[in-house]
Protein backbone atom coordinates (compact mmCIF):
# COMPACT_ATOMS: atom_id res chain seq x y z
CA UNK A 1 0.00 0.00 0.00
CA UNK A 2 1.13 3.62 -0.70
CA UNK A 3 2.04 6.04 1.91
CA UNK A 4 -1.06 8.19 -0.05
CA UNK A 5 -3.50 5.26 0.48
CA UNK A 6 -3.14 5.04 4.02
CA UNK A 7 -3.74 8.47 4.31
CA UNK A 8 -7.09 8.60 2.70
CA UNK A 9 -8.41 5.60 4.75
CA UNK A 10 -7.53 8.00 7.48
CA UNK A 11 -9.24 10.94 5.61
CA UNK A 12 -12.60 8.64 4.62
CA UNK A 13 -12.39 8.04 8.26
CA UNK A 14 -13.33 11.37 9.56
CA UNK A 15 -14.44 12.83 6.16
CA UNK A 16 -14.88 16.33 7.94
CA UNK A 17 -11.42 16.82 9.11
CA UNK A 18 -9.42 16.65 12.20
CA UNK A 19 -11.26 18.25 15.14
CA UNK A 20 -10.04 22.10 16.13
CA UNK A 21 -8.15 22.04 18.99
CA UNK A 22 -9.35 23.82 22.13
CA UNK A 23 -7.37 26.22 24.17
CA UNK A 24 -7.28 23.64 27.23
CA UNK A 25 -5.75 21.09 25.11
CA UNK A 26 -2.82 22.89 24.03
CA UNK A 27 0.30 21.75 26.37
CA UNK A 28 1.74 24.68 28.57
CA UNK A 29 -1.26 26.78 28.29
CA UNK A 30 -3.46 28.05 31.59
CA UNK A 31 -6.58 26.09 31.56
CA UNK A 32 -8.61 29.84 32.15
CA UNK A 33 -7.46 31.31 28.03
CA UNK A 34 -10.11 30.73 25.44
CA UNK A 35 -9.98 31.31 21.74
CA UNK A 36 -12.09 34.59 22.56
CA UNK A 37 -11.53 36.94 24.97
CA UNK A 38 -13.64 37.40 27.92
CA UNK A 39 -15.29 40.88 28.53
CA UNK A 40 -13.23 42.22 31.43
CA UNK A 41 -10.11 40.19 30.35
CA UNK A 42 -6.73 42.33 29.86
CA UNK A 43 -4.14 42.20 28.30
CA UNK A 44 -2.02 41.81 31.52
CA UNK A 45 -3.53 38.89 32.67
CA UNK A 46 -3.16 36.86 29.50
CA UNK A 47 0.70 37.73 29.33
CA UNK A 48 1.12 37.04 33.09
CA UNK A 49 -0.73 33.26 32.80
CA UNK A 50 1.33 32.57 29.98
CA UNK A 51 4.59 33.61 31.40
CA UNK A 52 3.52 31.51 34.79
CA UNK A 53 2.94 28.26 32.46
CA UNK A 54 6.42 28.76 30.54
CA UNK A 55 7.74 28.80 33.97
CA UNK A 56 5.88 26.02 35.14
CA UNK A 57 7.01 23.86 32.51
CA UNK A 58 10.82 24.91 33.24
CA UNK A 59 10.35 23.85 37.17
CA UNK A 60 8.92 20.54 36.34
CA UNK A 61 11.55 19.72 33.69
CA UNK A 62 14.05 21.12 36.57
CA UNK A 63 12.07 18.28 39.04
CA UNK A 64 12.30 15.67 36.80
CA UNK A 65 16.29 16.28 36.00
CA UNK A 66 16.91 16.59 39.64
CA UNK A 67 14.83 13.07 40.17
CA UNK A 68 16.99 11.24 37.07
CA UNK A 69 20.05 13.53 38.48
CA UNK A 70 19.66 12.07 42.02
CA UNK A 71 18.45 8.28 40.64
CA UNK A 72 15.18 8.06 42.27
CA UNK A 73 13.96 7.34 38.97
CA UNK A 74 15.57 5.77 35.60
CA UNK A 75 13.31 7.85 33.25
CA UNK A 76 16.54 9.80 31.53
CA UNK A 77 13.72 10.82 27.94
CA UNK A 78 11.40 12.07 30.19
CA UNK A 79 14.13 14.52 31.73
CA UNK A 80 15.26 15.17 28.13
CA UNK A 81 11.56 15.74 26.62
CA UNK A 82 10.66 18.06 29.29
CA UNK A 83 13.44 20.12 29.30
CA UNK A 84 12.59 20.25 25.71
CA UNK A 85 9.48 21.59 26.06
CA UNK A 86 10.69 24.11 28.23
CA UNK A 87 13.26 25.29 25.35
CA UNK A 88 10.70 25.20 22.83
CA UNK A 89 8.15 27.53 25.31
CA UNK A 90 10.71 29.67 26.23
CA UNK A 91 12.05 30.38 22.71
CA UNK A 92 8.42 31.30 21.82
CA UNK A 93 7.65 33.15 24.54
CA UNK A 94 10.64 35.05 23.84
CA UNK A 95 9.57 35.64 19.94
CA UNK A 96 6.10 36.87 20.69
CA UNK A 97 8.03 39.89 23.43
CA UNK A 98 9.84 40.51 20.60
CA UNK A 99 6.51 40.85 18.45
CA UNK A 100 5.45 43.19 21.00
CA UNK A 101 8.25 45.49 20.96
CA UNK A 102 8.51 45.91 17.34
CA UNK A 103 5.15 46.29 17.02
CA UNK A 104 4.58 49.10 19.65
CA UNK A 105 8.11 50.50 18.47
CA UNK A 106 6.28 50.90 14.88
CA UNK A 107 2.97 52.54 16.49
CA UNK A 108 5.56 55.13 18.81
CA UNK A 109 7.01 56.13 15.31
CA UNK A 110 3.47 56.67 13.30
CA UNK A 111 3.03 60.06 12.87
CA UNK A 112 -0.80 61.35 14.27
């Protein structure tokens, strides 16, 4: 079988498409963000929760380093994976502030 055949059995499977992923599902975000804003929402808070779940994910790939580190547990791709993850959160956290300031840099310069 063709690598294209097995993917329409998996298409004729669910013939309307993979299901949309909601907020809560997405690893490393708060479990409060929705797709839409809530009235009475800022801007703060949104930045905040996501800068307390990058740092959540970097303590528990710290834990589980410590735990292989100390060898309470033998789980060395777990420690690797997670501080993965971290990486990979951090780096994006770090490109969306850098978003932010170029885009507020360009709005400072627009003449009124």
């Amino acid at each position: 079988m063709s690598p294209l055949g097995s993917i329409g059995s998996l298409l004729s499977a669910n013939p309307s498409g993979p299901a949309p992923i909601a907020p809560a599902q997405v690893p490393g975000l708060p479990d409060n963000l929705s797709a839409a804003p809530a009235s009475g929402s800022n801007f703060h808070g949104l930045l905040e929760g996501l800068v307390q779940a990058v740092d959540g994910q970097q303590a528990k790939a710290d834990a589980i380093t410590s735990q292989v580190l100390l060898g309470d547990t033998g789980q060395l791709h777990q420690s690797v994976i997670a501080m993965q993850e971290a990486s990979t959160a951090l780096s994006l956290m770090v490109q969306v502030r850098n978003k932010l300031v170029e885009s507020y840099q360009q709005l400072m310069s627009m003449q009124v």
